[in-house]
N, C-alpha and C. Protein backbone atom coordinates (compact mmCIF):
# COMPACT_ATOMS: atom_id res chain seq x y z
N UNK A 1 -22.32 19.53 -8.78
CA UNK A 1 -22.07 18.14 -9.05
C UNK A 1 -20.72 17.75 -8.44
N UNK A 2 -20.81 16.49 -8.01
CA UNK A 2 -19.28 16.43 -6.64
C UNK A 2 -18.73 15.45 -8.29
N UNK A 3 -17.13 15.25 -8.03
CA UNK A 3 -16.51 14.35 -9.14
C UNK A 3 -16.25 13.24 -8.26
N UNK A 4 -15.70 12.28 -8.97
CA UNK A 4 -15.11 11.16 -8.29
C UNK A 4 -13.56 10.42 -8.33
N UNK A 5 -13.19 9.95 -7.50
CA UNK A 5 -11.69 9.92 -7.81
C UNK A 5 -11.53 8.51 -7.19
N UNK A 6 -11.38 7.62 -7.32
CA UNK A 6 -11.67 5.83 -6.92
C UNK A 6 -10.55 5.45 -7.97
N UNK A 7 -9.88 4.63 -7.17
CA UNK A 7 -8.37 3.68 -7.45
C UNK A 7 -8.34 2.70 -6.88
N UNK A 8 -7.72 1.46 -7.99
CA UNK A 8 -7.40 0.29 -7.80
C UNK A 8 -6.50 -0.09 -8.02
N UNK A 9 -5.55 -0.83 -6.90
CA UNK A 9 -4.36 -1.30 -7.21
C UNK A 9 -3.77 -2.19 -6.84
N UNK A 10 -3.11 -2.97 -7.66
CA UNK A 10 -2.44 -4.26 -7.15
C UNK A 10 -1.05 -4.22 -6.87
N UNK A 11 -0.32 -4.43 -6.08
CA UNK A 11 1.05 -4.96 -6.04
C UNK A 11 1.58 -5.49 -4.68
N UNK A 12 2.41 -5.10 -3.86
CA UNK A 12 3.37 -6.12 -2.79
C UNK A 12 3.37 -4.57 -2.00
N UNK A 13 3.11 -5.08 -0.62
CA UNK A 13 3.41 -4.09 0.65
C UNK A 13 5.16 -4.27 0.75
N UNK A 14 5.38 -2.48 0.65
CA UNK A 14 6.42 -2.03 1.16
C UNK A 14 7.19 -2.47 2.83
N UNK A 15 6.28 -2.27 3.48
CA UNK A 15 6.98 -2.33 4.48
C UNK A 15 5.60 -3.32 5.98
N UNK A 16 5.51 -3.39 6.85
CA UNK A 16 4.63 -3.74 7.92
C UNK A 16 3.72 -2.35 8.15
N UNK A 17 2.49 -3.17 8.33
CA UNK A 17 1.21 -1.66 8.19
C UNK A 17 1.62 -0.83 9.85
N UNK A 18 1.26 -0.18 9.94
CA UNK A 18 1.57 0.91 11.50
C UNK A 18 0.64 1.51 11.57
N UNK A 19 -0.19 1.28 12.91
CA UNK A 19 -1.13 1.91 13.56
C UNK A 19 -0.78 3.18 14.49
N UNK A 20 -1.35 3.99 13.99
CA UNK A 20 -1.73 5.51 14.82
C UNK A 20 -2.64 6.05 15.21
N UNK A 21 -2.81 6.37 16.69
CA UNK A 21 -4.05 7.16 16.74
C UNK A 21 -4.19 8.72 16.50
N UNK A 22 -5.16 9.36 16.22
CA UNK A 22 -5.13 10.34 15.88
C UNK A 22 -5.74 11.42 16.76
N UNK A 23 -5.65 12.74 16.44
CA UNK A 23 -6.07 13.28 17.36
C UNK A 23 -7.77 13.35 17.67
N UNK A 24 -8.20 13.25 17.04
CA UNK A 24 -10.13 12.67 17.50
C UNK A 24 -10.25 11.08 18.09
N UNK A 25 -9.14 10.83 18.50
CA UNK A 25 -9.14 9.23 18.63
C UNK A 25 -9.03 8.44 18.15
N UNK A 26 -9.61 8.55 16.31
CA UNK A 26 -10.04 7.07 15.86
C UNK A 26 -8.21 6.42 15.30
N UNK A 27 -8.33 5.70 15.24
CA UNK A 27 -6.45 5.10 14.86
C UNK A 27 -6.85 5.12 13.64
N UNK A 28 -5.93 5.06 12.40
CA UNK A 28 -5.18 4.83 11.10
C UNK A 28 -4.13 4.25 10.80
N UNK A 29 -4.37 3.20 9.99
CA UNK A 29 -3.22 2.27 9.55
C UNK A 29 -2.81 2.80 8.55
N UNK A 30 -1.40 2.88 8.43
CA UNK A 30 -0.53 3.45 7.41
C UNK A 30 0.40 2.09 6.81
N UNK A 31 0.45 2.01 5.30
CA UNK A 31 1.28 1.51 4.40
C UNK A 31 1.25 1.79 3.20
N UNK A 32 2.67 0.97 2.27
CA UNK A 32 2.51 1.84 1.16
C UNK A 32 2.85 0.13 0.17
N UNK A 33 2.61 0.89 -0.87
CA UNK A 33 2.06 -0.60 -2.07
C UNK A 33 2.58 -0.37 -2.92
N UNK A 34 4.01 -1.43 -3.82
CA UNK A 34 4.61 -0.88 -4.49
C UNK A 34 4.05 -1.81 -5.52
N UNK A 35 3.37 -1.00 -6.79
CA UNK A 35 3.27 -1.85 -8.12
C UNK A 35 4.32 -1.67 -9.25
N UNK A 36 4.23 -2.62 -9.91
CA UNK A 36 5.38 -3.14 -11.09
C UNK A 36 4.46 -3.00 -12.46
N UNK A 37 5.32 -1.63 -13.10
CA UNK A 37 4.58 -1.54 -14.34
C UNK A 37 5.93 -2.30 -15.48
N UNK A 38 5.24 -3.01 -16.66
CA UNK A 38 6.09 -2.96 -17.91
C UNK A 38 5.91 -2.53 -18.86
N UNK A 39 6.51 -1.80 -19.34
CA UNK A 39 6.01 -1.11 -20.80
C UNK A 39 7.30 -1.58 -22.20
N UNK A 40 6.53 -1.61 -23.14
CA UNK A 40 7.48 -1.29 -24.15
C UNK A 40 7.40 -3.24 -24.52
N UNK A 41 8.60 -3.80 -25.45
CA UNK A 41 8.50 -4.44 -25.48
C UNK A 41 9.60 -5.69 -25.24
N UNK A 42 10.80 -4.96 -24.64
CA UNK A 42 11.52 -5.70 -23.73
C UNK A 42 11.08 -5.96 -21.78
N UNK A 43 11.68 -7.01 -21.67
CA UNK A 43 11.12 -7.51 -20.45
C UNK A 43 12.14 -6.47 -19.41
N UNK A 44 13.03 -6.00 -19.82
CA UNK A 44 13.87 -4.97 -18.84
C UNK A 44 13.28 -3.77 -18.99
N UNK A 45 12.45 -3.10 -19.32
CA UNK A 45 11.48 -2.26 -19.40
C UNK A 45 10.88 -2.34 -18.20
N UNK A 46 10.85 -1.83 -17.26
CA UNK A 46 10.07 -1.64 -15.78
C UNK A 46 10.33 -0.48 -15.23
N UNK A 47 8.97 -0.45 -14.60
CA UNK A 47 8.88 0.89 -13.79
C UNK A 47 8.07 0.32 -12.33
N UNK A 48 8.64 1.60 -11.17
CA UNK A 48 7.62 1.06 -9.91
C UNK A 48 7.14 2.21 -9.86
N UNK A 49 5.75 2.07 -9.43
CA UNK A 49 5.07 2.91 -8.43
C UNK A 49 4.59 2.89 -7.16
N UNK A 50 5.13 3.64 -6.05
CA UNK A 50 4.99 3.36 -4.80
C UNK A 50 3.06 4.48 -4.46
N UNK A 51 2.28 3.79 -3.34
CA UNK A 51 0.96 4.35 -3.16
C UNK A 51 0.64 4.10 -1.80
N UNK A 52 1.17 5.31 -1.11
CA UNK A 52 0.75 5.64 0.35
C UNK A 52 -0.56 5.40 0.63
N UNK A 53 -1.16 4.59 1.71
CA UNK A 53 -2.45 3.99 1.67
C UNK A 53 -3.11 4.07 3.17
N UNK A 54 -4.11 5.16 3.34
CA UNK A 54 -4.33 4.76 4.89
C UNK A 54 -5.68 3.75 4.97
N UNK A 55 -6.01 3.27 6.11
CA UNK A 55 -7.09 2.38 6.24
C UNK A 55 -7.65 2.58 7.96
N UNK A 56 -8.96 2.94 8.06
CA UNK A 56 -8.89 3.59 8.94
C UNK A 56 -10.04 2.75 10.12
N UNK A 57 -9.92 2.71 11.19
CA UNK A 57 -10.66 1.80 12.27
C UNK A 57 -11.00 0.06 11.98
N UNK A 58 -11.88 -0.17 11.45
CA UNK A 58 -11.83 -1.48 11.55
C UNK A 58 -11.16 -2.47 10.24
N UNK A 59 -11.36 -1.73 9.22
CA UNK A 59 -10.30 -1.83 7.72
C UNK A 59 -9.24 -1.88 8.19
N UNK A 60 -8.27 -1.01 9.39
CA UNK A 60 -7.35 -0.85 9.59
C UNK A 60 -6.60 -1.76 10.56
N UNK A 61 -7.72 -2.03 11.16
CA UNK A 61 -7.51 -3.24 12.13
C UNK A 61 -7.35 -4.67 11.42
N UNK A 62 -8.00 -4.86 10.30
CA UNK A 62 -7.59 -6.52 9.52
C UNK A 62 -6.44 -6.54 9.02
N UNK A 63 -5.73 -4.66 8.67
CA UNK A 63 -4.32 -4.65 7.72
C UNK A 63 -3.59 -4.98 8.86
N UNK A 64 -3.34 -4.65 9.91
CA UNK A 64 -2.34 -4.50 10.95
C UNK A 64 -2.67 -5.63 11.43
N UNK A 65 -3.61 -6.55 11.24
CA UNK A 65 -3.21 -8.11 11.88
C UNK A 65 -3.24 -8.87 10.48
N UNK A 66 -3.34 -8.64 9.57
CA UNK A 66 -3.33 -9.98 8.68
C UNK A 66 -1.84 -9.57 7.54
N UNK A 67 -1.81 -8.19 7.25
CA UNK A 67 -0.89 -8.03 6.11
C UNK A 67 0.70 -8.42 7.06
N UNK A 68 1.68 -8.32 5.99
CA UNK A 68 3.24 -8.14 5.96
C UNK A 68 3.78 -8.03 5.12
N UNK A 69 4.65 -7.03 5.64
CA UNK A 69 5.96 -6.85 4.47
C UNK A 69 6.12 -7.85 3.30
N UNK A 70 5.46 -7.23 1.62
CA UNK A 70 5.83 -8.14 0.82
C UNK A 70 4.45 -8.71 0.41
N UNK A 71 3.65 -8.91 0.93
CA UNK A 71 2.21 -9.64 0.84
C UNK A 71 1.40 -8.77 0.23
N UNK A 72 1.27 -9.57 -1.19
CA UNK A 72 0.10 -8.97 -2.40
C UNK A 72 -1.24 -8.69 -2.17
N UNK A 73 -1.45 -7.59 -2.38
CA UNK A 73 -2.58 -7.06 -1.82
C UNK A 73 -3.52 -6.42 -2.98
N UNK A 74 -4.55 -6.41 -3.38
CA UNK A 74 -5.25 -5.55 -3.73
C UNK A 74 -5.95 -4.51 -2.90
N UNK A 75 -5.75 -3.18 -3.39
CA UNK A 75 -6.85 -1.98 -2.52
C UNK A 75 -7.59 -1.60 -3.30
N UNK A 76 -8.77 -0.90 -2.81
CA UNK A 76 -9.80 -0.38 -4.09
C UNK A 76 -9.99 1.00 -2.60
N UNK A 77 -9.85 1.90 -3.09
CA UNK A 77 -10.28 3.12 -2.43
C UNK A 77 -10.61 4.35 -2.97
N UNK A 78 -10.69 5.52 -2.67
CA UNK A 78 -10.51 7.04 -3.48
C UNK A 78 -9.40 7.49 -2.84
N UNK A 79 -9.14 8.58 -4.04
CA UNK A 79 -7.80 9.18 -3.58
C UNK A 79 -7.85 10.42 -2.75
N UNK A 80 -6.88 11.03 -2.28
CA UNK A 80 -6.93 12.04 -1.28
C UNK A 80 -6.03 13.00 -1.23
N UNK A 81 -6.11 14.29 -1.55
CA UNK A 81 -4.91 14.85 -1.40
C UNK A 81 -4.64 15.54 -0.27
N UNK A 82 -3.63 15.53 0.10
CA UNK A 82 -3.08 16.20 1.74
C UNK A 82 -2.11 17.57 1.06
N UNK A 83 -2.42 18.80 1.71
CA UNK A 83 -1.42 19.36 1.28
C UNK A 83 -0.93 20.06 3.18
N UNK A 84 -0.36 20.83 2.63
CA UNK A 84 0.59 21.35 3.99
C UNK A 84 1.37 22.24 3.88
N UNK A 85 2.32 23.14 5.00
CA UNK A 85 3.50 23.80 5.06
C UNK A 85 4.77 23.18 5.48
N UNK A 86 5.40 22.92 4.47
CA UNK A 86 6.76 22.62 5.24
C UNK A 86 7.20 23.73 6.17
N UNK A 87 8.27 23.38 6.94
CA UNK A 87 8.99 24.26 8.17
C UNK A 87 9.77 25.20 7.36
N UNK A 88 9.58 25.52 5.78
CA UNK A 88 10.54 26.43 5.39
C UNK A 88 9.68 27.14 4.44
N UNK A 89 8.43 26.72 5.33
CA UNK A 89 7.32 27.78 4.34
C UNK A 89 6.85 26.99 2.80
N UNK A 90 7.10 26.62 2.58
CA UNK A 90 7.01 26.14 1.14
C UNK A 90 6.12 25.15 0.79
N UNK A 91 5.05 25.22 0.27
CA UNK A 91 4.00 24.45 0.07
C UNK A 91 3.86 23.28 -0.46
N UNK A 92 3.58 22.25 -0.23
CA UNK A 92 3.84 20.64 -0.12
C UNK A 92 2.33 20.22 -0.23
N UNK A 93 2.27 18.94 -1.13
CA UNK A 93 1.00 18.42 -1.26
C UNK A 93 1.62 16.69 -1.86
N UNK A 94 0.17 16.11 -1.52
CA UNK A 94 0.57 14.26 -1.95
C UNK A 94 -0.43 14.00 -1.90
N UNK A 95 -0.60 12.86 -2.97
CA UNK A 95 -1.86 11.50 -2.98
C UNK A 95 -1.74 11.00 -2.17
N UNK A 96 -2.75 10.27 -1.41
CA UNK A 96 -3.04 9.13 -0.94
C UNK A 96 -4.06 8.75 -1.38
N UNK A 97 -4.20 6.69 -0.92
CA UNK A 97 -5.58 6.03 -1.02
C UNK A 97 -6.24 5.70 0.20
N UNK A 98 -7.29 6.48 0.78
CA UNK A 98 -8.09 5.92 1.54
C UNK A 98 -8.86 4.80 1.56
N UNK A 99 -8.48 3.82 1.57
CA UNK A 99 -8.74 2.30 1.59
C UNK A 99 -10.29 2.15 2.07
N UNK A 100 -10.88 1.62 1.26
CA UNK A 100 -12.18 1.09 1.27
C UNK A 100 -12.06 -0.32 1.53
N UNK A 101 -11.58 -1.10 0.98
CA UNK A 101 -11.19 -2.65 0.68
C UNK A 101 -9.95 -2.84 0.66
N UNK A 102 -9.38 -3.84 1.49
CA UNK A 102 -8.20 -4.51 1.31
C UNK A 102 -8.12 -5.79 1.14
N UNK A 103 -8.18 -6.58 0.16
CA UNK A 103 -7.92 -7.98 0.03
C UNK A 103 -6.18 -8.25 -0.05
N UNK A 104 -5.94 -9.30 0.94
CA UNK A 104 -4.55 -9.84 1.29
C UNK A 104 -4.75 -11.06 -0.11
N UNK A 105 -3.50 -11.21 -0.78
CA UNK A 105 -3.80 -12.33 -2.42
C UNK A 105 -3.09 -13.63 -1.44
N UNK A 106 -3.39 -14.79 -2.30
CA UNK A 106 -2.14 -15.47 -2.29
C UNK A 106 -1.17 -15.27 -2.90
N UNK A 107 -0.04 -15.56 -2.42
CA UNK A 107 1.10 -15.93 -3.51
C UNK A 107 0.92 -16.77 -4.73
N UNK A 108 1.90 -16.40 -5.80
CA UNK A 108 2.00 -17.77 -6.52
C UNK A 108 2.77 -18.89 -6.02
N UNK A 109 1.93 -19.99 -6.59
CA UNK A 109 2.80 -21.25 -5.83
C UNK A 109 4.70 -21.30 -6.17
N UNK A 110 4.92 -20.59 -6.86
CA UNK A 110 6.51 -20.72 -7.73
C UNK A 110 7.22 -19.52 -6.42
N UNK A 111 6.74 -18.55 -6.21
CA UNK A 111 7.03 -17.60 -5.27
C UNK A 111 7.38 -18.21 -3.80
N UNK A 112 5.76 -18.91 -3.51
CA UNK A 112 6.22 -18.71 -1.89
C UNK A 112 7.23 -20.41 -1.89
N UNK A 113 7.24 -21.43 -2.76
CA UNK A 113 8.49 -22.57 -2.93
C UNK A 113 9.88 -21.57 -2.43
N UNK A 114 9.75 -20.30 -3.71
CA UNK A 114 11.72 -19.93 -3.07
C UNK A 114 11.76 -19.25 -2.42
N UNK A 115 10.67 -18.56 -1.72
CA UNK A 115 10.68 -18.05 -0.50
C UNK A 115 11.07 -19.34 0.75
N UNK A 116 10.25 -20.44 0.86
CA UNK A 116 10.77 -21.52 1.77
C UNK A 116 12.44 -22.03 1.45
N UNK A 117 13.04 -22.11 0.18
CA UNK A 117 13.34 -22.61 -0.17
C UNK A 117 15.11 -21.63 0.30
N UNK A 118 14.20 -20.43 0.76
CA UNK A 118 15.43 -19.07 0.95
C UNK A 118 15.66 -19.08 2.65
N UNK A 119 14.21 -19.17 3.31
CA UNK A 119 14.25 -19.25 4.31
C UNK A 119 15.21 -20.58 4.76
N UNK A 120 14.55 -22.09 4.52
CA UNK A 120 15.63 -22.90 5.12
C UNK A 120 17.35 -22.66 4.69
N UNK A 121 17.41 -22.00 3.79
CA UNK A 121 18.79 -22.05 3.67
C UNK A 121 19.34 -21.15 4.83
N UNK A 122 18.84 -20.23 4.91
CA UNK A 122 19.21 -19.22 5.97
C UNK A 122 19.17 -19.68 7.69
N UNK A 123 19.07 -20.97 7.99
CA UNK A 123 18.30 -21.27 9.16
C UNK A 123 19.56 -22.28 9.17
């Protein structure tokens, strides 16, 4: 019986997605998705979690032209573990989400106001 391992997550891209090709050819888009947890019952109570995310040929192709730095995203994918050798011998492993779905959100309207509102000042 195979298990299953499928994740969903919401929050704001870290950085601009980056395309790579790989060695069989097909390219992979790489980014990472930082969500905002609160717990407890003060509002200074926060935690982030950052979630390395690849998306691969044509999935990967809508992230690398539609996302940016900052732009709320939902992913729905399974997870993946990579493990490896570091150069000092020492055994290394990480999650990732292999992206099934990427929906780009809107902003809230209160957000992207002081975002304009940051930009003209700066201009």
């Amino acid at each position: 019986m195979s298990g299953l391992a499928r994740i969903m997550v919401y929050g704001n891209l870290t950085s601009d997605p980056e395309t790579k090709k790989v060695n069989t050819g097909k390219n992979v888009t790489l980014f990472s998705v930082a969500v905002n947890h609160r717990f407890g019952f003060s509002e200074s109570s926060e935690d982030v979690s950052y979630f390395d995310v690849e998306a691969w040929e044509k999935q990967g192709e809508y992230c690398e032209s539609r996302l940016k730095k900052g732009n709320p995203v939902i992913v729905w994918g399974r997870m993946k573990q990579e493990r490896w050798k570091s150069s000092d011998g020492t055994s290394r492993q990480k999650m990732k989400i292999v992206a099934e779905d990427v929906r780009l959100l809107e902003r809230e309207k209160s957000e992207s106001k002081n975002e304009e509102r940051e930009q003209r000042k700066a201009a």
